[in-house]
PDB file of N, CA and C in Angstrom:
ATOM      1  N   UNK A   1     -12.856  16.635  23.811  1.00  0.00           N
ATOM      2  CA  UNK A   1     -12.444  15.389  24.419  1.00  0.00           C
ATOM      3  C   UNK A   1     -13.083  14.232  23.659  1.00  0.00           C
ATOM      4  N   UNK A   2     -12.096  13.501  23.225  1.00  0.00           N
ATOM      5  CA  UNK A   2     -12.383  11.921  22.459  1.00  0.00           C
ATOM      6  C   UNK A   2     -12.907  10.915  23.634  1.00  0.00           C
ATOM      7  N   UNK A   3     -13.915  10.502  22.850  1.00  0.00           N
ATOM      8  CA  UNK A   3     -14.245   9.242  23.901  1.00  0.00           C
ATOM      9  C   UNK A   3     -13.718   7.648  23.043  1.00  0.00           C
ATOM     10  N   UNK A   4     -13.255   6.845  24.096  1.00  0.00           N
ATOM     11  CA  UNK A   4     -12.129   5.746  23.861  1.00  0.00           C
ATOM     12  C   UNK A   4     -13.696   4.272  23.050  1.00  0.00           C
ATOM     13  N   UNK A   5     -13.412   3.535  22.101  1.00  0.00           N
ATOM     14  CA  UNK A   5     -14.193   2.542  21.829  1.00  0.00           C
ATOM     15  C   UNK A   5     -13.337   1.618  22.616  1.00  0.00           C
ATOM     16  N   UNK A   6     -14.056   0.431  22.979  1.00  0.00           N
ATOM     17  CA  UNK A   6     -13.491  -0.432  23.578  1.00  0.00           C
ATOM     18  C   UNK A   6     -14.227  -1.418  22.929  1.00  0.00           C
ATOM     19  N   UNK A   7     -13.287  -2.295  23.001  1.00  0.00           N
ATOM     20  CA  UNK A   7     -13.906  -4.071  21.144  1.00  0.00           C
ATOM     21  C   UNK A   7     -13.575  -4.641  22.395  1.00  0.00           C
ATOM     22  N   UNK A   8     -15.029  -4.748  23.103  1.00  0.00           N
ATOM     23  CA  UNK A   8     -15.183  -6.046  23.718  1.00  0.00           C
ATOM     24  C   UNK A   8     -15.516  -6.986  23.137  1.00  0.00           C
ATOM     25  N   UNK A   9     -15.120  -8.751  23.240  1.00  0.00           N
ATOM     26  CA  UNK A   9     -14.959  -9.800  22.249  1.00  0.00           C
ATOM     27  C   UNK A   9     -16.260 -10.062  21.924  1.00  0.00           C
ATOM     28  N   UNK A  10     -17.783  -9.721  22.643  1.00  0.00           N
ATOM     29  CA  UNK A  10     -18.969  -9.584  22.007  1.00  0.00           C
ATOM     30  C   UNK A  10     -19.576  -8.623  20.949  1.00  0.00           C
ATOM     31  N   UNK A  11     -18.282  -7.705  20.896  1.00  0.00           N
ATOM     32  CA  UNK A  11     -18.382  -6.345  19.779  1.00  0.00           C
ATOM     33  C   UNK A  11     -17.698  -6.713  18.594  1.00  0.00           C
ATOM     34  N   UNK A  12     -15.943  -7.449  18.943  1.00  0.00           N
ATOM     35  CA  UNK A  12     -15.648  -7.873  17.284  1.00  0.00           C
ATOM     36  C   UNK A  12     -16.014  -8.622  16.370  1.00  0.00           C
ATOM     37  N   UNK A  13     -17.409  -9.442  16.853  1.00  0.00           N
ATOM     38  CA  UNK A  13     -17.769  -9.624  15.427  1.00  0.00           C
ATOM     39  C   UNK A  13     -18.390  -8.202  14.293  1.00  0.00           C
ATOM     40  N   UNK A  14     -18.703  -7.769  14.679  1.00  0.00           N
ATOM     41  CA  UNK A  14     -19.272  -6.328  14.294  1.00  0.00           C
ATOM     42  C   UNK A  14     -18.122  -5.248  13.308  1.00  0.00           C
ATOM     43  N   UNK A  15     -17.076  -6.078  14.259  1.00  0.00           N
ATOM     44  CA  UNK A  15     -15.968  -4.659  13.471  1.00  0.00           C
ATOM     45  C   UNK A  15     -14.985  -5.148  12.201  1.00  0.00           C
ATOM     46  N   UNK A  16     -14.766  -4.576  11.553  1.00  0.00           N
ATOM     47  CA  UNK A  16     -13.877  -4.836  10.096  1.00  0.00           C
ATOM     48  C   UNK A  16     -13.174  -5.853  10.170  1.00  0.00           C
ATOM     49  N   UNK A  17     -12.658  -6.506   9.031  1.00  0.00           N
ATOM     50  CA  UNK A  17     -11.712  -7.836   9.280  1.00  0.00           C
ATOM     51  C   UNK A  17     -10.235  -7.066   9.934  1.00  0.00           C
ATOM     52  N   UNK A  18      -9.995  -6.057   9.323  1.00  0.00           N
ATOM     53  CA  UNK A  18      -8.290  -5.651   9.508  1.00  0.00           C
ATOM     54  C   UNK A  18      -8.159  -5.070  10.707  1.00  0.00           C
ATOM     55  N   UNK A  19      -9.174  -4.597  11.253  1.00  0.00           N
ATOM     56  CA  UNK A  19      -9.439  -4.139  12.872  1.00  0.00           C
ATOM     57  C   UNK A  19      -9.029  -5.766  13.867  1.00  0.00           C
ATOM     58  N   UNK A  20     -10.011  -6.453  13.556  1.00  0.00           N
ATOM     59  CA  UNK A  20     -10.107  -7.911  14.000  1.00  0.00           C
ATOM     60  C   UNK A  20      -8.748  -8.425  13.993  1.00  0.00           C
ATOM     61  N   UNK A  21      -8.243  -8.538  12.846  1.00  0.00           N
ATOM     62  CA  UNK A  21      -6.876  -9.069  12.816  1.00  0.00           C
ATOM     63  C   UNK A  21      -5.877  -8.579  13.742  1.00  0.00           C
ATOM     64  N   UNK A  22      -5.974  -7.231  13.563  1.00  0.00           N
ATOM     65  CA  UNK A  22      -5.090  -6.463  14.346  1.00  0.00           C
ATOM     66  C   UNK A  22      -5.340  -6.485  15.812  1.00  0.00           C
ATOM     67  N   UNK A  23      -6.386  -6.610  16.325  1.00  0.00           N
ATOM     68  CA  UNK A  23      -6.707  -6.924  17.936  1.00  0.00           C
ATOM     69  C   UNK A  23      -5.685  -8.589  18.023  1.00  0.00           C
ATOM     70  N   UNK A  24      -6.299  -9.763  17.197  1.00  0.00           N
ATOM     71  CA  UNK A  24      -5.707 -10.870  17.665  1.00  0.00           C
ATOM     72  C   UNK A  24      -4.216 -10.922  17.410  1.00  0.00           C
ATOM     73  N   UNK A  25      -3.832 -10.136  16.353  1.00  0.00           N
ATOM     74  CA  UNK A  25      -1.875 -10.118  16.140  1.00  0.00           C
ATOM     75  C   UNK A  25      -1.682  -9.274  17.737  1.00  0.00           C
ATOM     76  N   UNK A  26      -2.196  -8.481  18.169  1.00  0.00           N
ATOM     77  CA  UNK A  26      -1.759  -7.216  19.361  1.00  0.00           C
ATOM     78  C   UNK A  26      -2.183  -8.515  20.577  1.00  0.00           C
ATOM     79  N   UNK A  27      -2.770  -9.442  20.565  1.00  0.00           N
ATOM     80  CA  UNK A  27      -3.520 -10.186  21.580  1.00  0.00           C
ATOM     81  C   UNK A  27      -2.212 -11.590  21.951  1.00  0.00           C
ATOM     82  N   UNK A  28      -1.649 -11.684  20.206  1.00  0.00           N
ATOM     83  CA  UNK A  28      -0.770 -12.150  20.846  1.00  0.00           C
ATOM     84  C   UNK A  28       0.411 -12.471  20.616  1.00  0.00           C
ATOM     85  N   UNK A  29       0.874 -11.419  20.325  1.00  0.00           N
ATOM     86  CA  UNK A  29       2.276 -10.485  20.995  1.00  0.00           C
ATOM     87  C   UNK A  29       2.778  -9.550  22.222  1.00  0.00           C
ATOM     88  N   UNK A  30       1.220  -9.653  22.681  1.00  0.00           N
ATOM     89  CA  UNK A  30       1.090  -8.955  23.801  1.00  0.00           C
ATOM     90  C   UNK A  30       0.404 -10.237  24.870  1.00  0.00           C
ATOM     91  N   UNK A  31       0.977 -10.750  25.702  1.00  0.00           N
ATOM     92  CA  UNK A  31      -0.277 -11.571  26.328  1.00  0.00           C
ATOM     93  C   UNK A  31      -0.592 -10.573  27.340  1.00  0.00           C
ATOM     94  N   UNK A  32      -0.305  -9.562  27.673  1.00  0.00           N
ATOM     95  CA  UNK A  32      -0.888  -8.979  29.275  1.00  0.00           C
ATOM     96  C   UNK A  32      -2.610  -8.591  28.632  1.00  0.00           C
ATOM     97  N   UNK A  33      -2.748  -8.703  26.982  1.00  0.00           N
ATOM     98  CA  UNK A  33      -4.166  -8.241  26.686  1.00  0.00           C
ATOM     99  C   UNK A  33      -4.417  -9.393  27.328  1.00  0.00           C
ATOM    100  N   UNK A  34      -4.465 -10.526  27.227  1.00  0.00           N
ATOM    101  CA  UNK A  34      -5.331 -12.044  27.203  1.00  0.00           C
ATOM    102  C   UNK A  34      -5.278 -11.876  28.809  1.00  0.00           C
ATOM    103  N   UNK A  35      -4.206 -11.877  29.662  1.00  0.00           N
ATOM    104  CA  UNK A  35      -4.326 -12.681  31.025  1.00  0.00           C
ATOM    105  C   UNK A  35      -4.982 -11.218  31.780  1.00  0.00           C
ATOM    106  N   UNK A  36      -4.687  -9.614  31.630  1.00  0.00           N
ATOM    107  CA  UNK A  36      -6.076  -8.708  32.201  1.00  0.00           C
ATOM    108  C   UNK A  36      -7.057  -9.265  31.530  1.00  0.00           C
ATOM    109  N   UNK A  37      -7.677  -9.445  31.175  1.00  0.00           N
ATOM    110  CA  UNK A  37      -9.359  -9.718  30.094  1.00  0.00           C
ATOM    111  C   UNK A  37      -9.758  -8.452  29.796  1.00  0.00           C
ATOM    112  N   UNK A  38      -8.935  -7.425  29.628  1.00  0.00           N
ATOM    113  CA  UNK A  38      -8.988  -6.053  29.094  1.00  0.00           C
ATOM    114  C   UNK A  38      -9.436  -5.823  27.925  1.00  0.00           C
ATOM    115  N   UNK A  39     -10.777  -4.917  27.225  1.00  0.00           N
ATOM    116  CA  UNK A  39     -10.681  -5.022  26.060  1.00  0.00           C
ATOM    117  C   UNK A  39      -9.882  -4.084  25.052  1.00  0.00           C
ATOM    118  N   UNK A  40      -9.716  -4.412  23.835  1.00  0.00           N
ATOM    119  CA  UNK A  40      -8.831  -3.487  23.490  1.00  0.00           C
ATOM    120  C   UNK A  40      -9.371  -1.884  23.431  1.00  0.00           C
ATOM    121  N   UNK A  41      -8.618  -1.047  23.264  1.00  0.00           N
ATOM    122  CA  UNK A  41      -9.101   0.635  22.877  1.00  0.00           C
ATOM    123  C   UNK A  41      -8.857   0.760  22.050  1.00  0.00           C
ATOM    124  N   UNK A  42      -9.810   1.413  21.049  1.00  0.00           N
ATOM    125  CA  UNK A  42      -9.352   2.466  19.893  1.00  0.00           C
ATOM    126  C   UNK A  42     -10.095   3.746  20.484  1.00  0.00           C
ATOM    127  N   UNK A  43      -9.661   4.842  19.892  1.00  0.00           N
ATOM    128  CA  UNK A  43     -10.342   6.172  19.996  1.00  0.00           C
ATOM    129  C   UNK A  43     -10.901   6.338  18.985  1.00  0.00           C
ATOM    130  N   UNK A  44     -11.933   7.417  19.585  1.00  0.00           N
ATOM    131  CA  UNK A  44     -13.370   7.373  18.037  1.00  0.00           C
ATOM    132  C   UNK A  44     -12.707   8.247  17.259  1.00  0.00           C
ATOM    133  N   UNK A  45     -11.626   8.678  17.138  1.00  0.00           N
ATOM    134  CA  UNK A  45     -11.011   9.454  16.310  1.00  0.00           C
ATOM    135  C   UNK A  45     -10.094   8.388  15.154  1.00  0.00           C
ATOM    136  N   UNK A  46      -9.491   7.428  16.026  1.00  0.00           N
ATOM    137  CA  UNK A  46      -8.933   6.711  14.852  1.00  0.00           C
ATOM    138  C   UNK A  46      -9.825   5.415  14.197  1.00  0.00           C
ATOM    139  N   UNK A  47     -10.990   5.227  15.111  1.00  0.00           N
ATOM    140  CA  UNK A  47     -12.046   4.608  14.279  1.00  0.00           C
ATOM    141  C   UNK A  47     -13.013   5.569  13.179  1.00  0.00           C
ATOM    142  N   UNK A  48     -13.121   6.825  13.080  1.00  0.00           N
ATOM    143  CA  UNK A  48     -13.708   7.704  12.257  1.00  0.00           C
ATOM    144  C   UNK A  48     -12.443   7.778  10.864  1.00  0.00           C
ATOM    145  N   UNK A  49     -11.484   8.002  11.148  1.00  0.00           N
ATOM    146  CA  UNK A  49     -10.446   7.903  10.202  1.00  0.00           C
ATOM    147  C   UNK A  49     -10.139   6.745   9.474  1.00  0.00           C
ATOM    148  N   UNK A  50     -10.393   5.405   9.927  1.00  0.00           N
ATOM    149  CA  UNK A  50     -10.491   4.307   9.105  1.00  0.00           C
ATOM    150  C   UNK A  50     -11.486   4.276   8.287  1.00  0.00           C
ATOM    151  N   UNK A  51     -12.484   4.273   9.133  1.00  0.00           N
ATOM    152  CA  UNK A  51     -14.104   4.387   8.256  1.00  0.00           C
ATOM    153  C   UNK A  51     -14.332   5.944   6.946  1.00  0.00           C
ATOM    154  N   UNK A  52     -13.597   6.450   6.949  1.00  0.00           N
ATOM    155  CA  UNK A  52     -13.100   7.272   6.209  1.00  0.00           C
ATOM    156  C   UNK A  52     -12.371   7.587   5.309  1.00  0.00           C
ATOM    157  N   UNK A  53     -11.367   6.737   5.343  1.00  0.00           N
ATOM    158  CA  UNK A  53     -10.662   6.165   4.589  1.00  0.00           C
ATOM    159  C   UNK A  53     -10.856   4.983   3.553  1.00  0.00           C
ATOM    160  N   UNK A  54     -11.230   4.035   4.517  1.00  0.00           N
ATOM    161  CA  UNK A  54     -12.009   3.069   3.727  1.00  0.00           C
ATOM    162  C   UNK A  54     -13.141   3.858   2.586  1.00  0.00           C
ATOM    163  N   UNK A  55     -14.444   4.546   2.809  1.00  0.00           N
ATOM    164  CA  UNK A  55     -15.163   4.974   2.361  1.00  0.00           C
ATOM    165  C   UNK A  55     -14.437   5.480   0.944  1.00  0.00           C
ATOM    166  N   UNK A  56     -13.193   6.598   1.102  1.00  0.00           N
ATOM    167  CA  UNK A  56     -12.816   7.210   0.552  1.00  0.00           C
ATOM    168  C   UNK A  56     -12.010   6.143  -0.813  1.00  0.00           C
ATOM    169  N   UNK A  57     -11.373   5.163  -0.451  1.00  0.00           N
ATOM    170  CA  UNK A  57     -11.086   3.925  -1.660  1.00  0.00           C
ATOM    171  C   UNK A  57     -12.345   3.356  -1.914  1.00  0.00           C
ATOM    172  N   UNK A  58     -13.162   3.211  -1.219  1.00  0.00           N
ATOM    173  CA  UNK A  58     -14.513   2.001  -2.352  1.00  0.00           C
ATOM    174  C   UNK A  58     -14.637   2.907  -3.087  1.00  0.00           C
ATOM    175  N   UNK A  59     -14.968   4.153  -2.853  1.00  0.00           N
ATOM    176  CA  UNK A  59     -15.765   5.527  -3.480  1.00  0.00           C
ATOM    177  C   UNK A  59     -15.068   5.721  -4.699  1.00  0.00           C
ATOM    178  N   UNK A  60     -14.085   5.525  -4.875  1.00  0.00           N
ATOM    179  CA  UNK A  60     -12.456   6.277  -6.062  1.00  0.00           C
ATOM    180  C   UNK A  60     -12.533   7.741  -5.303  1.00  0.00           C
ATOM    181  N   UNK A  61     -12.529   8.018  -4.404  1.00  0.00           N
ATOM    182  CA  UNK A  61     -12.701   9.649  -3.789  1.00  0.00           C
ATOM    183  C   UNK A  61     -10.798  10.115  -4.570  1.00  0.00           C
ATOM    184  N   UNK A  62     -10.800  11.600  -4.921  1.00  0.00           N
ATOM    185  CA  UNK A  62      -9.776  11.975  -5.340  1.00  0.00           C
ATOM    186  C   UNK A  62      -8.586  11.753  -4.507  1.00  0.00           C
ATOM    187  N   UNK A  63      -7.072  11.480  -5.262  1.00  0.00           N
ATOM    188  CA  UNK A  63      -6.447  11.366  -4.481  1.00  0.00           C
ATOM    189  C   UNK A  63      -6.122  12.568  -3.595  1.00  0.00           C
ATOM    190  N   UNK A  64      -6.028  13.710  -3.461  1.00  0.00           N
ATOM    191  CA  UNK A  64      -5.980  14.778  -2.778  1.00  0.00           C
ATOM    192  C   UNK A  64      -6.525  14.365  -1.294  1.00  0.00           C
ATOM    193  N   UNK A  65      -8.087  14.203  -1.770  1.00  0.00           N
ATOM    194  CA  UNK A  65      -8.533  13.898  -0.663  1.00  0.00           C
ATOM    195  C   UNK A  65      -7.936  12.817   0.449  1.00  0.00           C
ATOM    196  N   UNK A  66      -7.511  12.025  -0.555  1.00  0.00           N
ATOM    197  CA  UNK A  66      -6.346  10.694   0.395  1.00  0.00           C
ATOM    198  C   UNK A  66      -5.277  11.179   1.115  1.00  0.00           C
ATOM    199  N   UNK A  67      -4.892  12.209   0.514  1.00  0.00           N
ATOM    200  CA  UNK A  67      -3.769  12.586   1.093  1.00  0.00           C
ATOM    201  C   UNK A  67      -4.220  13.626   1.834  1.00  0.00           C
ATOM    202  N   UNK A  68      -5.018  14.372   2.204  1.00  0.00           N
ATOM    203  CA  UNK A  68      -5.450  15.373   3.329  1.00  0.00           C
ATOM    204  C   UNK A  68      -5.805  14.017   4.697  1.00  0.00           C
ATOM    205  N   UNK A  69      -6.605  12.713   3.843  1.00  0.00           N
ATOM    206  CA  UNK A  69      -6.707  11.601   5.392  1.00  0.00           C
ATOM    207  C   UNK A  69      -5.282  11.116   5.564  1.00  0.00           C
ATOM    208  N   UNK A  70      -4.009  11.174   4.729  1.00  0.00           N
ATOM    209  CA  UNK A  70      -2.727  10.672   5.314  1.00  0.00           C
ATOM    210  C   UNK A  70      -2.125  11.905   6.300  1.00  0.00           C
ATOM    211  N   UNK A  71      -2.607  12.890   6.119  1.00  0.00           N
ATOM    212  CA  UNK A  71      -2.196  14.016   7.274  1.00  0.00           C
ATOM    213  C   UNK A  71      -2.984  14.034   8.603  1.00  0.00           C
ATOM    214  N   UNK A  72      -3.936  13.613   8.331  1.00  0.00           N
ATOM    215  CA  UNK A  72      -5.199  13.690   9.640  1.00  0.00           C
ATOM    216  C   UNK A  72      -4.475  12.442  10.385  1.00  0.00           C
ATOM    217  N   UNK A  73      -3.986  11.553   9.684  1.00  0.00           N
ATOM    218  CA  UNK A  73      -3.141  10.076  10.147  1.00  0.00           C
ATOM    219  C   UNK A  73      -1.931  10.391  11.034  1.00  0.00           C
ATOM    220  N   UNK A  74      -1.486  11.332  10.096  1.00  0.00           N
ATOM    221  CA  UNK A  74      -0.094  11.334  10.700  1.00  0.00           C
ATOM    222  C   UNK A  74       0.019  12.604  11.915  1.00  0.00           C
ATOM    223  N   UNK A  75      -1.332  13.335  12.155  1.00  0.00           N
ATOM    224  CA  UNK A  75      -1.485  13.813  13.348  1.00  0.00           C
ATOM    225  C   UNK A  75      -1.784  13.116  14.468  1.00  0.00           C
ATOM    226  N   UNK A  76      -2.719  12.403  14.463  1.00  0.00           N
ATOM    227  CA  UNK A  76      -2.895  11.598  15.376  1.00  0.00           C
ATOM    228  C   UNK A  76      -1.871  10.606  15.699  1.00  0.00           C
ATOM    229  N   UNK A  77      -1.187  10.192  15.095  1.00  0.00           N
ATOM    230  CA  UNK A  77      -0.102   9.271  15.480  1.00  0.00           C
ATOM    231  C   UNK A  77       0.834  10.044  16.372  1.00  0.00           C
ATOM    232  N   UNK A  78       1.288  11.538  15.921  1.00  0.00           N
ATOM    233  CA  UNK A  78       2.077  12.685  16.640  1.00  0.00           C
ATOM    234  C   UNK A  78       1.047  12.443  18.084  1.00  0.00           C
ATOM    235  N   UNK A  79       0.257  12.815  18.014  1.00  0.00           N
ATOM    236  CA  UNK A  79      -0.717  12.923  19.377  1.00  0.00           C
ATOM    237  C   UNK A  79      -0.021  12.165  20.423  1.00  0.00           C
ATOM    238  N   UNK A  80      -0.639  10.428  19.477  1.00  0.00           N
ATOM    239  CA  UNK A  80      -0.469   9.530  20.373  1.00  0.00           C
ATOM    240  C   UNK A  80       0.737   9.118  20.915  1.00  0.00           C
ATOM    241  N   UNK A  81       1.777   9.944  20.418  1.00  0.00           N
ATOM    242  CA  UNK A  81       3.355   9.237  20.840  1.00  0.00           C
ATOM    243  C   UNK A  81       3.739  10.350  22.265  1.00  0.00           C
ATOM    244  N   UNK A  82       3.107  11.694  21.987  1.00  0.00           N
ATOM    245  CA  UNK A  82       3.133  12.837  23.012  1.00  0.00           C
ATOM    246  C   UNK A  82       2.802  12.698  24.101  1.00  0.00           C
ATOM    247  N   UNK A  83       1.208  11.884  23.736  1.00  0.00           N
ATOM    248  CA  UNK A  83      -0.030  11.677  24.754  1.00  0.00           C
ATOM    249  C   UNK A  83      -0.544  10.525  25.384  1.00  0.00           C
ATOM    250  N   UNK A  84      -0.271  10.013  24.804  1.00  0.00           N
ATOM    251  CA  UNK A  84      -1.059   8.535  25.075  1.00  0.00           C
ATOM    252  C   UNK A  84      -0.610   7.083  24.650  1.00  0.00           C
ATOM    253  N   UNK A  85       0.558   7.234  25.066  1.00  0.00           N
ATOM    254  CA  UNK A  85       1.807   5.771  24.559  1.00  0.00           C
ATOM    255  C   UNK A  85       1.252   4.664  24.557  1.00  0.00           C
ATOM    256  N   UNK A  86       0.232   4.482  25.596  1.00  0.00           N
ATOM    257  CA  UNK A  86      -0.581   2.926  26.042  1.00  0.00           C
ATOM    258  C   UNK A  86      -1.504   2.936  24.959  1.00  0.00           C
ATOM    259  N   UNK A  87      -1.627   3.952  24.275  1.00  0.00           N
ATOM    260  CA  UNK A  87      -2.572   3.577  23.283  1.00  0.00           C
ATOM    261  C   UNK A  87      -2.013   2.543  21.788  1.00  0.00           C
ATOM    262  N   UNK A  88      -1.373   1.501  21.992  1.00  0.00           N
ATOM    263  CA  UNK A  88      -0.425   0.584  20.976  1.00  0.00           C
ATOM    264  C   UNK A  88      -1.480   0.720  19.964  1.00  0.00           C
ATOM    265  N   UNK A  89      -2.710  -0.146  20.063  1.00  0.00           N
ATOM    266  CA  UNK A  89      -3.516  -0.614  18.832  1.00  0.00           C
ATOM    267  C   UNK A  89      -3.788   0.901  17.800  1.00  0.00           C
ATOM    268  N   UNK A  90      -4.226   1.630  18.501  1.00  0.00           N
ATOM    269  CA  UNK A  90      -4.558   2.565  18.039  1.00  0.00           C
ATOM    270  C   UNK A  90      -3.489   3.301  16.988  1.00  0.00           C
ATOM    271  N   UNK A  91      -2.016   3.337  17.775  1.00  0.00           N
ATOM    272  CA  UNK A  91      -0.664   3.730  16.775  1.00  0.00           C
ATOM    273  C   UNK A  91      -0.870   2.523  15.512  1.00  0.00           C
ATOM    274  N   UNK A  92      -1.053   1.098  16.081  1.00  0.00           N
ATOM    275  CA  UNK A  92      -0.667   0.264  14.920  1.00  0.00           C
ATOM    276  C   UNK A  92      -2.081   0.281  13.587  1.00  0.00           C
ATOM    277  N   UNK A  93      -3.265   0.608  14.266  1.00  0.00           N
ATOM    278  CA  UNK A  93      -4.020   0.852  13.275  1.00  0.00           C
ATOM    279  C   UNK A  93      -3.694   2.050  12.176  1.00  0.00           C
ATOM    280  N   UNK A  94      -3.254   3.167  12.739  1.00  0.00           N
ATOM    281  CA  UNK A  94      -3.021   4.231  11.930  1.00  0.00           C
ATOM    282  C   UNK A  94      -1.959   4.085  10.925  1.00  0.00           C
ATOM    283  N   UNK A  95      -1.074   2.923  11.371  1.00  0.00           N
ATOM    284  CA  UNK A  95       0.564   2.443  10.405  1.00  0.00           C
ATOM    285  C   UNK A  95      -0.319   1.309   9.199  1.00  0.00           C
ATOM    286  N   UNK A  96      -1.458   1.083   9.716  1.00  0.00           N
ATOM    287  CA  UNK A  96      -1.982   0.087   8.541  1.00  0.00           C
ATOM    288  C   UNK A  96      -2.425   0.613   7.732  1.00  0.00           C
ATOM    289  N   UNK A  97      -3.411   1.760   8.260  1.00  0.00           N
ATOM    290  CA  UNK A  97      -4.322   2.734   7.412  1.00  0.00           C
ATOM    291  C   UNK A  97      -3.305   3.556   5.997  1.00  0.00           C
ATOM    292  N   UNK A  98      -2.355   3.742   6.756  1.00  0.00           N
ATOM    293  CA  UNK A  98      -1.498   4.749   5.991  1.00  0.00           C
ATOM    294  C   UNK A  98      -0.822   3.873   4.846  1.00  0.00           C
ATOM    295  N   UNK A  99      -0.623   2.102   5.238  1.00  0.00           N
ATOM    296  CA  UNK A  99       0.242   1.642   4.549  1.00  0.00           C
ATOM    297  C   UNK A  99      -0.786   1.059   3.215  1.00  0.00           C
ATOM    298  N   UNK A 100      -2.179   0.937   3.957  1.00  0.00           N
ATOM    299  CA  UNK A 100      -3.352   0.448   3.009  1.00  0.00           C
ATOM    300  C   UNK A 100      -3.590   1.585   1.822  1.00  0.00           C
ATOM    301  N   UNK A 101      -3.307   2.944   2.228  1.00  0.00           N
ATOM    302  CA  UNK A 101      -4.030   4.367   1.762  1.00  0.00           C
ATOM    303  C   UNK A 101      -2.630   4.604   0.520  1.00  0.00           C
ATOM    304  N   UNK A 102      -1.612   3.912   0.579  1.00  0.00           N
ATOM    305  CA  UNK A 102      -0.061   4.491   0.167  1.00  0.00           C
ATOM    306  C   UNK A 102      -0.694   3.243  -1.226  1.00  0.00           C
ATOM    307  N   UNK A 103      -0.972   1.994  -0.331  1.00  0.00           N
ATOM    308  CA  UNK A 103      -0.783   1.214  -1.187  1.00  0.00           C
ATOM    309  C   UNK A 103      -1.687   0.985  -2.762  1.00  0.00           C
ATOM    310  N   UNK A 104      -3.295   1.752  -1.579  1.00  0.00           N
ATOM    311  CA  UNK A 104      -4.283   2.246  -3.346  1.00  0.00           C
ATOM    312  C   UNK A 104      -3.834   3.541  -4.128  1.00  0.00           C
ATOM    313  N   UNK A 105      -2.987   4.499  -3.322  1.00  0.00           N
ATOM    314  CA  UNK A 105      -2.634   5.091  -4.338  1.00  0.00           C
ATOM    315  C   UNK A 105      -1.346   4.762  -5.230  1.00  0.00           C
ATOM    316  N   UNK A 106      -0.463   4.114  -5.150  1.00  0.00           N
ATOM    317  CA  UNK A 106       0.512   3.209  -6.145  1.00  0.00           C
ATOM    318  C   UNK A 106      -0.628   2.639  -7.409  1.00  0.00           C
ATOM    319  N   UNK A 107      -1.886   1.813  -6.675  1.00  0.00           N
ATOM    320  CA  UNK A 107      -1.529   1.285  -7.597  1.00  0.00           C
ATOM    321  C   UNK A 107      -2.950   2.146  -8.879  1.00  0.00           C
ATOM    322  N   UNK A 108      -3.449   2.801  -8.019  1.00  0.00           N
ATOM    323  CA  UNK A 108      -4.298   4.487  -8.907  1.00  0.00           C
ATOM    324  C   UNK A 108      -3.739   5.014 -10.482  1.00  0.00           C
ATOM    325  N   UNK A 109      -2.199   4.751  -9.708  1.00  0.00           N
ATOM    326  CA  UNK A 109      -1.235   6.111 -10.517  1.00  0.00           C
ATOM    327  C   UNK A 109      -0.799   5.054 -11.530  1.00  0.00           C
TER     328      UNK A 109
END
């Protein structure tokens, strides 16, 4: 069992710019985030997979390895469409990760 992070607005200074961004684009396109005062969720699963990813481009980590984290991606996204629909940020982080992870390997090759 995953336990859920929650970016309360005293926590996002702390967290990545593209995390950040992505809370305030989801904050407001969504106003029901702003008028509950709800904070957003990610699961420590798709926050371990960013931070992992990321790691894996500063590093030059092989592309192989990129592409074993675009499968770990594209499980969890399966998950979350099965399991856990309310989980939006979390789907839209994983569509960034994948599009960020596609986009260092273009330009690798």
């Amino acid at each position: 069992m995953l336990m859920d992070v929650f970016a309360f607005p005293e926590f996002i200074q702390f967290l990545d710019d593209d995390i950040v961004s992505l809370i305030g684009i989801t904050a407001l396109v969504n106003p029901s985030y702003r008028e509950d005062r709800l904070p957003a969720i990610l699961s420590q699963q798709s926050l371990s997979l960013y931070l992992i990813a990321q790691c894996q481009m500063k590093l030059c980590h092989s592309l192989k390895a990129l592409a074993k984290t675009i499968d770990d991606i594209i499980e969890v996204e399966r998950f979350i469409k099965l399991n856990t629909p309310w989980l939006t940020l979390v789907y839209l982080l994983m569509k960034l990760l994948k599009r960020k992870i596609r986009i260092y390997i273009r330009q690798r090759t």
